[in-house]
Structure formats: structure tokens, C-alpha cells
N, C-alpha and C. Protein backbone atom coordinates (compact mmCIF):
# COMPACT_ATOMS: atom_id res chain seq x y z
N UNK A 1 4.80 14.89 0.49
CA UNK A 1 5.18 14.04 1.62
C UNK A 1 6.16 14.80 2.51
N UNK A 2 5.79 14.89 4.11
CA UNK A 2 6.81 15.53 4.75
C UNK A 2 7.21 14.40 5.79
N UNK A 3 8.42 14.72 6.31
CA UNK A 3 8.80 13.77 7.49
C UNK A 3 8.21 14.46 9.19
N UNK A 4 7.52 13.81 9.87
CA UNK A 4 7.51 14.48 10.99
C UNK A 4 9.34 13.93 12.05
N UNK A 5 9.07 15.13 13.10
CA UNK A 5 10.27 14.56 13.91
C UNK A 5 10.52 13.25 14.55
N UNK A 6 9.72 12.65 14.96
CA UNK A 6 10.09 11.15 15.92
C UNK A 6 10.89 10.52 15.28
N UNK A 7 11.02 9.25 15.45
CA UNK A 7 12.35 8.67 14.74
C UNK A 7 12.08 7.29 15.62
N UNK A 8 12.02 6.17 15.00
CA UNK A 8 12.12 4.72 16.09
C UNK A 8 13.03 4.05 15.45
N UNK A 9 14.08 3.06 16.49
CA UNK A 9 14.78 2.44 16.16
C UNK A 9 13.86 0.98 15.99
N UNK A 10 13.11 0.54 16.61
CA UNK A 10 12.43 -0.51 17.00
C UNK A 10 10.85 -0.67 16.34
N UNK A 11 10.45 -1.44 16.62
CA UNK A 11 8.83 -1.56 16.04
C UNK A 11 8.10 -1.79 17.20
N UNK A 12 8.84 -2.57 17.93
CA UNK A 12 8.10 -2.27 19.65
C UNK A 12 8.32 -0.95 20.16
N UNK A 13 9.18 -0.21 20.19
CA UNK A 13 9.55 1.28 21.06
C UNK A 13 8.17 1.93 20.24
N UNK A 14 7.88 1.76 18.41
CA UNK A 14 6.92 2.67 17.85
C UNK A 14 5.45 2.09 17.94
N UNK A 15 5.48 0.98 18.02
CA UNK A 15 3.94 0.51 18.60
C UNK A 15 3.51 0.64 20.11
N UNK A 16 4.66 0.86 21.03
CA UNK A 16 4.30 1.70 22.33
C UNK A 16 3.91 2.92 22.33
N UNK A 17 4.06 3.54 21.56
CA UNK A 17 3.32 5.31 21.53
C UNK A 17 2.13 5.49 21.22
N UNK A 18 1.71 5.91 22.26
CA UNK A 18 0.12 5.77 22.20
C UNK A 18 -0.59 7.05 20.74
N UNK A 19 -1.56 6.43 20.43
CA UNK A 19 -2.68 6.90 18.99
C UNK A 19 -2.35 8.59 18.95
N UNK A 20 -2.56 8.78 20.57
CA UNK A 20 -2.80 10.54 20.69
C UNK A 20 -1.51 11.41 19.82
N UNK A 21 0.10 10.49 20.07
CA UNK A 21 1.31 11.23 19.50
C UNK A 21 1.56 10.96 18.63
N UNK A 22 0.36 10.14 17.86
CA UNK A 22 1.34 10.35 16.30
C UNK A 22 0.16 11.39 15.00
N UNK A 23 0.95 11.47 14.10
CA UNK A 23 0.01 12.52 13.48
C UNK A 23 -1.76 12.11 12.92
N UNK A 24 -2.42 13.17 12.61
CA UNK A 24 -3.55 12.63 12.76
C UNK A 24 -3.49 12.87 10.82
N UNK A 25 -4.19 11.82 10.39
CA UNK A 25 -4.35 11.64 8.78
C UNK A 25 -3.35 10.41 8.06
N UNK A 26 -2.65 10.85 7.30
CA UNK A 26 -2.75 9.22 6.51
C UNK A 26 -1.23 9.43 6.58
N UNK A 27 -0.14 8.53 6.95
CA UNK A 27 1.11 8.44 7.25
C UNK A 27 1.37 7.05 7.24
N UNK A 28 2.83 6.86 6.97
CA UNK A 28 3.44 5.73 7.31
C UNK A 28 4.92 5.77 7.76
N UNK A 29 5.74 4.26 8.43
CA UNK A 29 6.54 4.68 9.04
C UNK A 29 7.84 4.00 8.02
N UNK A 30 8.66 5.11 7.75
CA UNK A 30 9.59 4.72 6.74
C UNK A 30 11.30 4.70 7.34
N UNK A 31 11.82 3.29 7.39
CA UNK A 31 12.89 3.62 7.81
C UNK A 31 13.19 4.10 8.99
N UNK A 32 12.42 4.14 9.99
CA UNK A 32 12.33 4.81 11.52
C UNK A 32 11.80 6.21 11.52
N UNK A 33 11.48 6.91 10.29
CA UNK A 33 11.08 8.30 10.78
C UNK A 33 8.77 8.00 10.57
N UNK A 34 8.52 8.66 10.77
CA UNK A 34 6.86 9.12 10.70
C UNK A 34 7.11 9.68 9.25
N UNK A 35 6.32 9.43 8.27
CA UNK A 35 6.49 10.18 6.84
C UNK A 35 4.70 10.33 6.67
N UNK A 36 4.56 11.91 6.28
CA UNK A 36 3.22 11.94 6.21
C UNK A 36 2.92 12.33 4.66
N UNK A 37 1.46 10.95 4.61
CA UNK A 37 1.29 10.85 2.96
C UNK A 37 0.50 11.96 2.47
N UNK A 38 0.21 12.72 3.36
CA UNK A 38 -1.36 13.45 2.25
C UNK A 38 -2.32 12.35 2.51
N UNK A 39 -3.85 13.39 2.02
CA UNK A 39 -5.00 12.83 2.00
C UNK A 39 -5.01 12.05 1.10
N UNK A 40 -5.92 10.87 0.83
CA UNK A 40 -6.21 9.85 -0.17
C UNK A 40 -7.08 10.55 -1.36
N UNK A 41 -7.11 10.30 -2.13
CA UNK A 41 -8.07 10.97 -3.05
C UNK A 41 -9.15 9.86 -3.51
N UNK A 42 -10.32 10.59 -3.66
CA UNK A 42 -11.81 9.84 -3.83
C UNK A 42 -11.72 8.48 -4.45
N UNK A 43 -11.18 8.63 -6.01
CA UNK A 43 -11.45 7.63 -6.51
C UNK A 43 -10.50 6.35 -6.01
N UNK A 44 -9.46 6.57 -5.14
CA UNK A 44 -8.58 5.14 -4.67
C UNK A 44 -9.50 5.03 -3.21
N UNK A 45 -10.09 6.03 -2.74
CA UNK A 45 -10.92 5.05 -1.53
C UNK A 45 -12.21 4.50 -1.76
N UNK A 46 -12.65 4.93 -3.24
CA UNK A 46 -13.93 4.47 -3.93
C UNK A 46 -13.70 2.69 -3.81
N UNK A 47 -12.43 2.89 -4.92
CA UNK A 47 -12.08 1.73 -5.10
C UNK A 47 -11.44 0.74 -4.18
N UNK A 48 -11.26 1.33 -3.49
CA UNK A 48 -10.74 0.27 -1.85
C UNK A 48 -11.86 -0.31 -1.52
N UNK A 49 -13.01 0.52 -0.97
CA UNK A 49 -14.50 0.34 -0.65
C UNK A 49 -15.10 -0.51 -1.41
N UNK A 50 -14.97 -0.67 -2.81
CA UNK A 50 -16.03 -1.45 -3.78
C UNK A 50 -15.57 -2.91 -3.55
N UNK A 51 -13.79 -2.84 -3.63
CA UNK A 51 -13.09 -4.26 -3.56
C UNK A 51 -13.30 -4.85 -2.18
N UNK A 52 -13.71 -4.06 -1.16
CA UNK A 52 -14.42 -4.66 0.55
C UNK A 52 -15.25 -5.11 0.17
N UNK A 53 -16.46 -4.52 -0.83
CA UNK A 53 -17.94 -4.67 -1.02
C UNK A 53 -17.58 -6.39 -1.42
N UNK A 54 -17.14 -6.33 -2.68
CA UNK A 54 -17.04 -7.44 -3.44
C UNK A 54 -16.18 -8.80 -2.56
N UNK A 55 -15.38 -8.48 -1.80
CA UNK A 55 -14.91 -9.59 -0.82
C UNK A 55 -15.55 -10.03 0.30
N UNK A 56 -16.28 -9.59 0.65
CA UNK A 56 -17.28 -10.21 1.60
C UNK A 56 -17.94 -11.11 1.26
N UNK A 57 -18.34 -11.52 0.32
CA UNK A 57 -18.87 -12.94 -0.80
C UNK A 57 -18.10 -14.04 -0.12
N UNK A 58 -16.81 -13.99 0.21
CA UNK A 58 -15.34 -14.73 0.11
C UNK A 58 -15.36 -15.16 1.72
N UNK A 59 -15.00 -13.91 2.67
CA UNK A 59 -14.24 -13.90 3.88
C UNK A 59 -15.23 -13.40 4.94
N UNK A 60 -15.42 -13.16 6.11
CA UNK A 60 -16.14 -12.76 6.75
C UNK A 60 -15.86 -11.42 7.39
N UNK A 61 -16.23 -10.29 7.39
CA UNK A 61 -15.95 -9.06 7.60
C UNK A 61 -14.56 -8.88 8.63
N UNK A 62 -14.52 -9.46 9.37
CA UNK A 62 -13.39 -9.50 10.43
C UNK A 62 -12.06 -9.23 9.61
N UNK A 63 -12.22 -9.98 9.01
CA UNK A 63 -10.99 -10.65 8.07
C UNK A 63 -10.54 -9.64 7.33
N UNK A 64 -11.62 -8.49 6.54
CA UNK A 64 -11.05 -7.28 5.64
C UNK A 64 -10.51 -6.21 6.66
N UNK A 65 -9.65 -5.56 6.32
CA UNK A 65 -9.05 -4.96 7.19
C UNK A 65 -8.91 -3.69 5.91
N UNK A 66 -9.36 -2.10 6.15
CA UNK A 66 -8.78 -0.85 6.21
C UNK A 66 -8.43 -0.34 7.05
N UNK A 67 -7.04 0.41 6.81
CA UNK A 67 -6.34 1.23 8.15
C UNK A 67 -5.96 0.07 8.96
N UNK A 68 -5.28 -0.75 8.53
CA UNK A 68 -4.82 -1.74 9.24
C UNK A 68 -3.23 -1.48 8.91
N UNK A 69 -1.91 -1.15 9.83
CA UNK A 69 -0.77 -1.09 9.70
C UNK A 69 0.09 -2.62 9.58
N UNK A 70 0.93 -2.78 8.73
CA UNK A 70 1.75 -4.23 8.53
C UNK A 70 3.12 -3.90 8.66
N UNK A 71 3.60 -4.17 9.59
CA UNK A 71 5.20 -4.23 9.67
C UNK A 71 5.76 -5.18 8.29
N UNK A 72 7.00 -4.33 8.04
CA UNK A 72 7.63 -4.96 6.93
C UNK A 72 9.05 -5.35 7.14
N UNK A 73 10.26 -5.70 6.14
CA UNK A 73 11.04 -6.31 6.50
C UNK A 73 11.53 -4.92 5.44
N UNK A 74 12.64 -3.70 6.01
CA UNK A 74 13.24 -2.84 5.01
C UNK A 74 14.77 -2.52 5.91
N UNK A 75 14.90 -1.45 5.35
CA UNK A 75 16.55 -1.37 5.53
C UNK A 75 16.63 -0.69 7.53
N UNK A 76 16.08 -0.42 7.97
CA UNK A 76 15.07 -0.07 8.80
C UNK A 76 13.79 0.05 9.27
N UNK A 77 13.53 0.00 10.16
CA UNK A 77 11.62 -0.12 10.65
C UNK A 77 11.07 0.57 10.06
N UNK A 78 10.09 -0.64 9.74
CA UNK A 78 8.81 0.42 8.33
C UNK A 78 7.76 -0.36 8.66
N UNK A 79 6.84 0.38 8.43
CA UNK A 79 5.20 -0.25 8.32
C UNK A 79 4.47 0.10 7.57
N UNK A 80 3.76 -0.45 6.83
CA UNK A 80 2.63 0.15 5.68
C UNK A 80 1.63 0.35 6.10
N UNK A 81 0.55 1.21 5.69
CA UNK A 81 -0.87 1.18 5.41
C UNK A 81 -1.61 1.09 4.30
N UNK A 82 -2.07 -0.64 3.79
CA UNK A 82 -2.00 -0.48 2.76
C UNK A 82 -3.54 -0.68 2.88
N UNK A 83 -3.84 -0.09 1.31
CA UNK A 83 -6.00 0.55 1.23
C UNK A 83 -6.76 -0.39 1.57
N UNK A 84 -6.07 -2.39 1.10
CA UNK A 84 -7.12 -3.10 1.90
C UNK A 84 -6.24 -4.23 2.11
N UNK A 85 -6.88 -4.81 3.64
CA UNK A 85 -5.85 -6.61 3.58
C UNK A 85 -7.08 -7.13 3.92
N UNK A 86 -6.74 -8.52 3.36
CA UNK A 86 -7.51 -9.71 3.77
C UNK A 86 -6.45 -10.41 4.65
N UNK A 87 -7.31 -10.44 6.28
CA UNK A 87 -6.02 -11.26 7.04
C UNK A 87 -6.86 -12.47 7.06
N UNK A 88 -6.02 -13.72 7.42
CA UNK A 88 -5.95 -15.30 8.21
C UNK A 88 -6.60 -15.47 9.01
N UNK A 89 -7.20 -16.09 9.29
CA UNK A 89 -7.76 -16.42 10.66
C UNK A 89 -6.58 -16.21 11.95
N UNK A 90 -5.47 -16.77 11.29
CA UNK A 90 -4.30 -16.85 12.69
C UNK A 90 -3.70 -15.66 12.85
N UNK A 91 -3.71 -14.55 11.38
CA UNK A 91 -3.24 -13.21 11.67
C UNK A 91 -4.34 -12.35 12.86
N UNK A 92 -5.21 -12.85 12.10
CA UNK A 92 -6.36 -11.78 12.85
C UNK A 92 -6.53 -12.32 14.46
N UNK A 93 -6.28 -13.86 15.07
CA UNK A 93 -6.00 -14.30 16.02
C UNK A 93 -4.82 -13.61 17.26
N UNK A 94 -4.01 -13.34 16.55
CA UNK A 94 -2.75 -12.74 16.70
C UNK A 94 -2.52 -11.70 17.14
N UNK A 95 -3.52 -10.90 16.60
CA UNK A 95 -4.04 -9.18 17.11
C UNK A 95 -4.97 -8.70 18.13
N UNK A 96 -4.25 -8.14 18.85
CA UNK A 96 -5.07 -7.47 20.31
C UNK A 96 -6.17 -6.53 19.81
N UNK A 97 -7.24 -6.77 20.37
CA UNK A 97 -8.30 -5.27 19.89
C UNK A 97 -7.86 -4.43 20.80
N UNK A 98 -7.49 -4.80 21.87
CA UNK A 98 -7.31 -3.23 22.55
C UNK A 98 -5.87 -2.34 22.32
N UNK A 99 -5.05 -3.33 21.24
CA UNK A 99 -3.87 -2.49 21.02
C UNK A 99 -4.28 -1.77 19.78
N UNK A 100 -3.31 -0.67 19.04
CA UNK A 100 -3.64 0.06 17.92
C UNK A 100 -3.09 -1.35 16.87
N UNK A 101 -3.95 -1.28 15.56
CA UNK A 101 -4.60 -2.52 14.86
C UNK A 101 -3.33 -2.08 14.01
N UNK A 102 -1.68 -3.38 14.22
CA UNK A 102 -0.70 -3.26 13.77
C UNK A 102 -0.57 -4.86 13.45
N UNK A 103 -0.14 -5.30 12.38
CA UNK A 103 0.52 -6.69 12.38
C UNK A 103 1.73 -6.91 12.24
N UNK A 104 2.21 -7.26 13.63
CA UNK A 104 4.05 -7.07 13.72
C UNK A 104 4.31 -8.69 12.49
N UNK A 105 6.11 -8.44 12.89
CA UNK A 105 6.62 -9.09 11.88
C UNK A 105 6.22 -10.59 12.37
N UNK A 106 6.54 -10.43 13.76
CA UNK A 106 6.16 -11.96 14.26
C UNK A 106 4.86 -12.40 14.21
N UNK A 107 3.50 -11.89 13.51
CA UNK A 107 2.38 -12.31 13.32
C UNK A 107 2.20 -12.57 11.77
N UNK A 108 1.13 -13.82 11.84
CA UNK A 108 1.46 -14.49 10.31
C UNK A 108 0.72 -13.46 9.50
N UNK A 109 1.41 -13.65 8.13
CA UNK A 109 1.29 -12.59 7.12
C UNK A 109 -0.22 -12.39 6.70
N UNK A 110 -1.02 -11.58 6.40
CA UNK A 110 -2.06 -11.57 5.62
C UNK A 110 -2.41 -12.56 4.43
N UNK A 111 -3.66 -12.86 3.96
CA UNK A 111 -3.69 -13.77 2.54
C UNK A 111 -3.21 -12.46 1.36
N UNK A 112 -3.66 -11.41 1.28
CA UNK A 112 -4.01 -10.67 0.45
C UNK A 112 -3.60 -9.33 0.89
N UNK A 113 -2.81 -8.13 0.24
CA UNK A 113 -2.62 -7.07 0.36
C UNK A 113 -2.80 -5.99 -1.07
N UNK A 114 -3.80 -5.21 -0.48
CA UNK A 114 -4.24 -4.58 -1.96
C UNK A 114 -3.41 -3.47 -1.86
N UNK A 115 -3.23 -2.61 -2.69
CA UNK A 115 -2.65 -0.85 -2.83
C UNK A 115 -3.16 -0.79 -4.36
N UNK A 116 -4.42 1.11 -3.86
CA UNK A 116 -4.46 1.87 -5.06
C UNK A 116 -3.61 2.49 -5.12
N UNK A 117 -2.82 2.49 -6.48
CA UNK A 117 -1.70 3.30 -7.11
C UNK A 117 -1.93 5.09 -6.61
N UNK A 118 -1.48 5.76 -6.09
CA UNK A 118 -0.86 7.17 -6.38
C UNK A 118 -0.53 7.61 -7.63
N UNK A 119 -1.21 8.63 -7.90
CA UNK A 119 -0.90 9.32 -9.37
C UNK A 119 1.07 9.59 -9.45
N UNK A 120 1.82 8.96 -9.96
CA UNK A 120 3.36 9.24 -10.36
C UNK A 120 4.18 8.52 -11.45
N UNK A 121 4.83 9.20 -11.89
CA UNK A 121 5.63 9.05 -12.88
C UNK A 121 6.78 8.48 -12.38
N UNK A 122 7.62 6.87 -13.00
CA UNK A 122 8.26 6.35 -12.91
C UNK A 122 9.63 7.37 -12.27
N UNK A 123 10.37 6.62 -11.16
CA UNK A 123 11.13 7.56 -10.39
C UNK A 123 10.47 8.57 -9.59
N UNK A 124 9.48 8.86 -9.61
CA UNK A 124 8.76 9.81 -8.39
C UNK A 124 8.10 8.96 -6.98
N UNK A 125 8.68 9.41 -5.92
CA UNK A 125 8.08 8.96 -4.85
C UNK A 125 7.18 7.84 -4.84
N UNK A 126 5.65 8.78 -5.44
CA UNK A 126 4.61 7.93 -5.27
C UNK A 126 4.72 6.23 -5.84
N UNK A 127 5.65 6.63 -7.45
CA UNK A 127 5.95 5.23 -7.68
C UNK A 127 6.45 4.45 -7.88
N UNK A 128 7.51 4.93 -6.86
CA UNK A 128 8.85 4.08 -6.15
C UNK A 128 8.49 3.72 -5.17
N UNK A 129 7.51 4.03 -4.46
CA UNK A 129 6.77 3.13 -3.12
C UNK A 129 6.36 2.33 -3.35
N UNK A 130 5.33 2.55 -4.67
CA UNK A 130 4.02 1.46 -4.67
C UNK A 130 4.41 0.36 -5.71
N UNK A 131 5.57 0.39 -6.69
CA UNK A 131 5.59 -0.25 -7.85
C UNK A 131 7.02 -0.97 -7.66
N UNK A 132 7.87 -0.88 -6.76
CA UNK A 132 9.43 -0.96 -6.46
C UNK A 132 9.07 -1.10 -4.63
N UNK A 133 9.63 -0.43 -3.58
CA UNK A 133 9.68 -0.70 -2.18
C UNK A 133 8.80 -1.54 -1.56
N UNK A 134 7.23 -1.35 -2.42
CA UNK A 134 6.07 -2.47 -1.59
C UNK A 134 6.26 -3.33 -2.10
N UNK A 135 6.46 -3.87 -3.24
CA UNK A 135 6.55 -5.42 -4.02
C UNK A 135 8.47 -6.20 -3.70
N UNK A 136 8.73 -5.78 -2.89
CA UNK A 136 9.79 -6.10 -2.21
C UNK A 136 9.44 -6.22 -0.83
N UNK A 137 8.94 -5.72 -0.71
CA UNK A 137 8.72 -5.36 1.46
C UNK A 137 7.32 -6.69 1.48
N UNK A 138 6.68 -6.36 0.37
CA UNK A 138 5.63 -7.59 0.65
C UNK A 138 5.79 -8.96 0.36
N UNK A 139 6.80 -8.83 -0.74
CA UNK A 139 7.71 -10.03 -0.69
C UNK A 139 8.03 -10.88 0.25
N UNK A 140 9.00 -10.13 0.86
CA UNK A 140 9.80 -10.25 1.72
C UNK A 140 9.19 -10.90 3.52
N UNK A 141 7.73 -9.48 3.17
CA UNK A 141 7.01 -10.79 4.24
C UNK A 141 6.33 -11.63 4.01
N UNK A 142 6.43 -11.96 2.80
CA UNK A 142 6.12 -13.88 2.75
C UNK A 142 4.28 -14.00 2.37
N UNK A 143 3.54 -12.42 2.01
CA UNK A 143 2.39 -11.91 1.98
C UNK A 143 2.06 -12.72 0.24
N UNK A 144 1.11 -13.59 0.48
CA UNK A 144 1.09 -14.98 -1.08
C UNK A 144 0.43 -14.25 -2.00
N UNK A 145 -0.26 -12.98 -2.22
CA UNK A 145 -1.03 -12.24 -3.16
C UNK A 145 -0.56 -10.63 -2.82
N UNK A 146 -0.58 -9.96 -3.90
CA UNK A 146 -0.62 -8.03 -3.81
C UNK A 146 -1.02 -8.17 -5.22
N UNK A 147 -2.08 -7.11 -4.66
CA UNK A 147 -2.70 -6.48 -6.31
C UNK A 147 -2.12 -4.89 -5.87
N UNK A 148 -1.36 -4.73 -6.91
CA UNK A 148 -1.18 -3.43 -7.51
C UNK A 148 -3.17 -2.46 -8.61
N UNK A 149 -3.36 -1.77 -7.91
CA UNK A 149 -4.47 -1.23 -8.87
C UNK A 149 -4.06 0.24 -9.23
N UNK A 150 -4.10 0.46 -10.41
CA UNK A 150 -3.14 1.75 -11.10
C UNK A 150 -4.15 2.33 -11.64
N UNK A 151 -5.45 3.23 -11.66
CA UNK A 151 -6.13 3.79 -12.58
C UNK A 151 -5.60 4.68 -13.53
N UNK A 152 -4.58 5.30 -13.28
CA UNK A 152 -3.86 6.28 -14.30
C UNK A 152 -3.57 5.55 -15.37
N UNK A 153 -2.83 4.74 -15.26
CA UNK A 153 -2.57 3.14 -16.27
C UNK A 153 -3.44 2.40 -16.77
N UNK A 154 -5.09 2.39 -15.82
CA UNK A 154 -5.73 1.71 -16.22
C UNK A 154 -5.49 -0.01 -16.56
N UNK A 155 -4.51 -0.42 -15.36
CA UNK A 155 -4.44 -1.86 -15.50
C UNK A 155 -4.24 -2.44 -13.45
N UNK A 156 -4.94 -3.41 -13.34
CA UNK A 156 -4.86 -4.25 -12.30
C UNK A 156 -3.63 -5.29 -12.39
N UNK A 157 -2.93 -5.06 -11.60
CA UNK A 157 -1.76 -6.19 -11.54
C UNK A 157 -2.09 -7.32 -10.33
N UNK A 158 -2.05 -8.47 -10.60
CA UNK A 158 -2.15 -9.83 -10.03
C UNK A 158 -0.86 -10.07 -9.79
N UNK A 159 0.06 -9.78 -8.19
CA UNK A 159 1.00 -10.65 -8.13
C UNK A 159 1.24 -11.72 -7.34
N UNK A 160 1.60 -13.00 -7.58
CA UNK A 160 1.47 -13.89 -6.77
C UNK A 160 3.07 -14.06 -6.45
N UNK A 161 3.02 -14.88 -5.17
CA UNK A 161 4.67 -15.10 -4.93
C UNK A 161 5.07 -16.45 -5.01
N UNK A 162 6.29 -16.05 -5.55
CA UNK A 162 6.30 -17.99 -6.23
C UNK A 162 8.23 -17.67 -5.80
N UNK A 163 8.78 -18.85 -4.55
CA UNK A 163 9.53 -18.57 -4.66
C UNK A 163 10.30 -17.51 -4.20
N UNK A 164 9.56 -17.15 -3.40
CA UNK A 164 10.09 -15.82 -2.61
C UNK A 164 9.87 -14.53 -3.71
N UNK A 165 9.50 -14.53 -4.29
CA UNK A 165 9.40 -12.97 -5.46
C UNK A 165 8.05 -13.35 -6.36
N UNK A 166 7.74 -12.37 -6.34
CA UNK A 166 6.37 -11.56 -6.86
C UNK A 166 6.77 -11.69 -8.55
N UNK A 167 5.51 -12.77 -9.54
CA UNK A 167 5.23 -12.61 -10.85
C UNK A 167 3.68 -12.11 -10.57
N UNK A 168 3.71 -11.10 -11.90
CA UNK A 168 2.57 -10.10 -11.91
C UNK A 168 2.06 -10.35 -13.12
N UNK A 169 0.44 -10.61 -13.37
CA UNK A 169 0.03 -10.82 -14.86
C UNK A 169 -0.73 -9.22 -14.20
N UNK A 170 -0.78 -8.72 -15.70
CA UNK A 170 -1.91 -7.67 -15.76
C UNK A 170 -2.79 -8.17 -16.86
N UNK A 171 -3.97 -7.00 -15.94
CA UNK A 171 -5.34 -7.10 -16.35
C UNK A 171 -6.20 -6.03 -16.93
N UNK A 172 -6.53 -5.89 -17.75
CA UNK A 172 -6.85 -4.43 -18.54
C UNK A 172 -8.84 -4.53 -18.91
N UNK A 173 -9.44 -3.65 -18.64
CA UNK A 173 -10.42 -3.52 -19.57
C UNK A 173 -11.53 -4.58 -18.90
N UNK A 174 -12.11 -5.84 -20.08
CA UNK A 174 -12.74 -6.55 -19.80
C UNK A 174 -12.38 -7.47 -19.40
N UNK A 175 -10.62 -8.01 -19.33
CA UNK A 175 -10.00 -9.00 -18.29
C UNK A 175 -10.48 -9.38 -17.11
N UNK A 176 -11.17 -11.02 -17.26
CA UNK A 176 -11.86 -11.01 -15.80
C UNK A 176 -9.83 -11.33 -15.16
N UNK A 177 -10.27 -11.01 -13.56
CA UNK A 177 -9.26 -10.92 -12.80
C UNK A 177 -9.27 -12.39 -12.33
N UNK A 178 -7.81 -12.92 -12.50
CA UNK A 178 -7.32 -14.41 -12.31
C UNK A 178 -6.67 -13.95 -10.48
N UNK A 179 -7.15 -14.45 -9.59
CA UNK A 179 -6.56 -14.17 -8.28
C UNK A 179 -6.54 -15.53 -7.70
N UNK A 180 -5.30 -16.29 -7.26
CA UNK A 180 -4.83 -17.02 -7.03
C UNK A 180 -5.41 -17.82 -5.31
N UNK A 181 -5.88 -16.27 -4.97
CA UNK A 181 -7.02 -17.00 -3.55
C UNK A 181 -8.32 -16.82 -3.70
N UNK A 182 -8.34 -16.14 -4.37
CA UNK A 182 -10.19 -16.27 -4.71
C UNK A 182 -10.52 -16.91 -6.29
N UNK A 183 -10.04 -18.06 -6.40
CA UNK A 183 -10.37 -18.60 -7.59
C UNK A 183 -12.31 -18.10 -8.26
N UNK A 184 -13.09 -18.06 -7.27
CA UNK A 184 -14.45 -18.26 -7.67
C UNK A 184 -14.97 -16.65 -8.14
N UNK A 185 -13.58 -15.58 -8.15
CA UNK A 185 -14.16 -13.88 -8.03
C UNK A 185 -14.63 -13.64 -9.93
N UNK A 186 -15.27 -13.22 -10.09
CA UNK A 186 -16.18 -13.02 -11.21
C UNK A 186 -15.74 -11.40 -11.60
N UNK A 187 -15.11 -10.94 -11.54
CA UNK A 187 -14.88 -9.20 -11.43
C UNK A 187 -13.72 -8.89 -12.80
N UNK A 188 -14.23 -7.74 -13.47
CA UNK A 188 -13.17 -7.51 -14.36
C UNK A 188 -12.42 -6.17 -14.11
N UNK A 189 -11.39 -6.40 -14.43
CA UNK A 189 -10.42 -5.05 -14.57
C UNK A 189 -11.35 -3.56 -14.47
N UNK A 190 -12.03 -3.66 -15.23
CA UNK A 190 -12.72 -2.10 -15.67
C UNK A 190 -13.82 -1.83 -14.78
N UNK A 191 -14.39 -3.35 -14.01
CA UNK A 191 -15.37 -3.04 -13.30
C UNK A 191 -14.64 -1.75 -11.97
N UNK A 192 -13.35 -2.79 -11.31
CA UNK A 192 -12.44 -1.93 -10.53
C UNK A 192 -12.37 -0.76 -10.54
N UNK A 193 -11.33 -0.75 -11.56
CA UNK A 193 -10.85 0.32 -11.87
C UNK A 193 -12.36 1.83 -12.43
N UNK A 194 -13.32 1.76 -12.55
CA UNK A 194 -14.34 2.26 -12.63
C UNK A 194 -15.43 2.68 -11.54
N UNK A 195 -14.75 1.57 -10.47
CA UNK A 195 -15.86 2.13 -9.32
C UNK A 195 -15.53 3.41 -8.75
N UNK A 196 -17.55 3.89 -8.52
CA UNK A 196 -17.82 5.21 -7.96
C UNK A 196 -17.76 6.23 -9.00
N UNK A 197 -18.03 5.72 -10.28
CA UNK A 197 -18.12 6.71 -11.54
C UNK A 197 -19.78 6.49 -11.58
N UNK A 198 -20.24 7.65 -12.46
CA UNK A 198 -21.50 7.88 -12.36
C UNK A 198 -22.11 6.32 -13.35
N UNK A 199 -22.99 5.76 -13.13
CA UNK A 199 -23.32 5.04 -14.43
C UNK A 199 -23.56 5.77 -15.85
């Protein structure tokens, strides 16, 4: 992870800069600086892709969102990109097509925010973002579901927010997945965590 130079105090000053000046590949904005993540690796966009496949049953394509940026609530301006959201009808209402596809703080929260885990060891970057800073920041915006999906771990975390804070059941193996907005989803842990492996 490197920092590029820009720096925003604001979330309006950084959603005014047009697509062309900011870096090209997979980044997010941490604290006011540009922080660039590295490429995604196969099997977490496998699995982003399979969990689109499988939600379309549910929501109507509009509604799934990859590469969709979410302003968050942190110690400074931050925004995520997280691998998949299911927005609202009123979020997705909310959003300009002709602006770059951001959901500020003042637009209602997503139903659903997924993140595949980054390969890291407790205290390393990758999973102090995804396991500690996002389950606070998504908290915080009031976002009623985050699945944590960890293949290194090999477990799906279900967190729902109860109360302003995130309880997480995990799901391992043949655990069908209990998700609190898609009561009717039929899918188990291993199916997930397995997609885009050879049969």
C-alpha cells in the first residue's frame, strides 16, 4: 500500500476531482490522503462475482453495485470500495449517473455491504482495515448487514447491527448462511468461499 500526494480536507472538495486525477487501479481514500491498494487477486473477485450471480434472485441488477465508493464516518474523510453493495431503492435514487458512482454521507446507507478478506495476519494493514476500521466505519454508517468473507480462515461472517454495533455469527463449511435481509438465500459457507475453483 502506498499513499499518493493529494490530500482532501472535505468529501465534496474530493468528489469534485474529476476520474482523469485520481489514480488508475484499486485505491481508497483514507483519512484525507489517496491510499493505493494493489490489484485484487482472482479468487476475492471470483467470489465478489458469484455473490452478484447469486443476488440477483433477490434485487434487481441496479441495486448490486461493484466499484461503487461509500463515504464513511472516520477520524477524517474516508471512503471505501467495498467488493459488493446491495443499495435501497432511495440510496440508488440519491445517486447521479452522470457523477462518479460515490454514496456521500448524506445519502441513505446501503442494505448490504460485502468485503473479501485480504490475505493478513492480525495487526497487519490488510487486517486492521477489513476486521477492525470497516466494522466500525460501517457501523457507524448505520449500514444494517456486512459480511466479512475470509478464505484464508475459511469462514463467512454475518454481521448484523443491533444497536448501533455489529454482532457477527460465523459460518464455516456446510453452514447454510443465516442473512438477516435475505431470509429466503439457500447458499452455504463453502459454496462461497469455493467459488471459481475447478469442479
Amino acid at each position: 500500500m502506498t499513499q499518493a500526494k493529494m490530500r482532501f480536507t472535505t468529501l465534496e472538495e474530493y468528489a469534485a476531482v474529476d476520474s482523469s486525477e485520481l489514480p488508475e487501479g484499486n485505491y481508497e481514500l483514507v483519512n484525507g490522503a489517496i491510499v493505493e491498494m494493489g490489484a485484487e487477486n482472482l479468487q476475492n473477485v471470483e467470489i465478489a462475482s458469484f455473490l452478484f450471480s447469486v443476488l440477483l434472485q433477490f434485487v434487481p441488477y441496479y441495486l448490486l453495485h461493484r466499484g461503487t465508493e461509500i463515504a464513511v464516518s472516520s477520524r477524517l474523510v474516508t471512503s471505501r470500495f467495498p467488493d459488493l453493495m446491495v443499495l435501497t431503492e432511495k440510496t440508488r435514487a440519491a445517486m447521479n449517473r452522470g457523477q462518479r458512482s460515490l454514496i456521500t454521507l448524506e445519502m441513505p446507507a446501503p442494505r448490504l455491504v460485502i468485503e473479501v478478506v485480504s490475505p493478513g495476519e492480525p495487526g497487519s494493514d490488510n487486517y486492521d482495515r477489513d476486521y477492525i476500521e470497516k466494522r466500525q466505519e460501517y457501523a457507524k454508517r448505520g449500514i444494517p448487514e456486512f459480511w466479512l468473507v475470509d478464505p484464508v480462515r475459511e469462514v463467512v461472517l454475518v454481521l448484523s447491527l443491533v444497536d448501533s454495533t455489529y454482532k457477527a455469527v460465523e459460518f464455516r463449511g456446510s453452514d447454510c448462511i443465516q442473512s438477516p435481509t435475505f431470509k429466503a438465500l439457500n447458499l452455504t459457507a463453502h459454496q462461497i468461499l469455493a467459488a471459481g475453483e475447478e469442479p
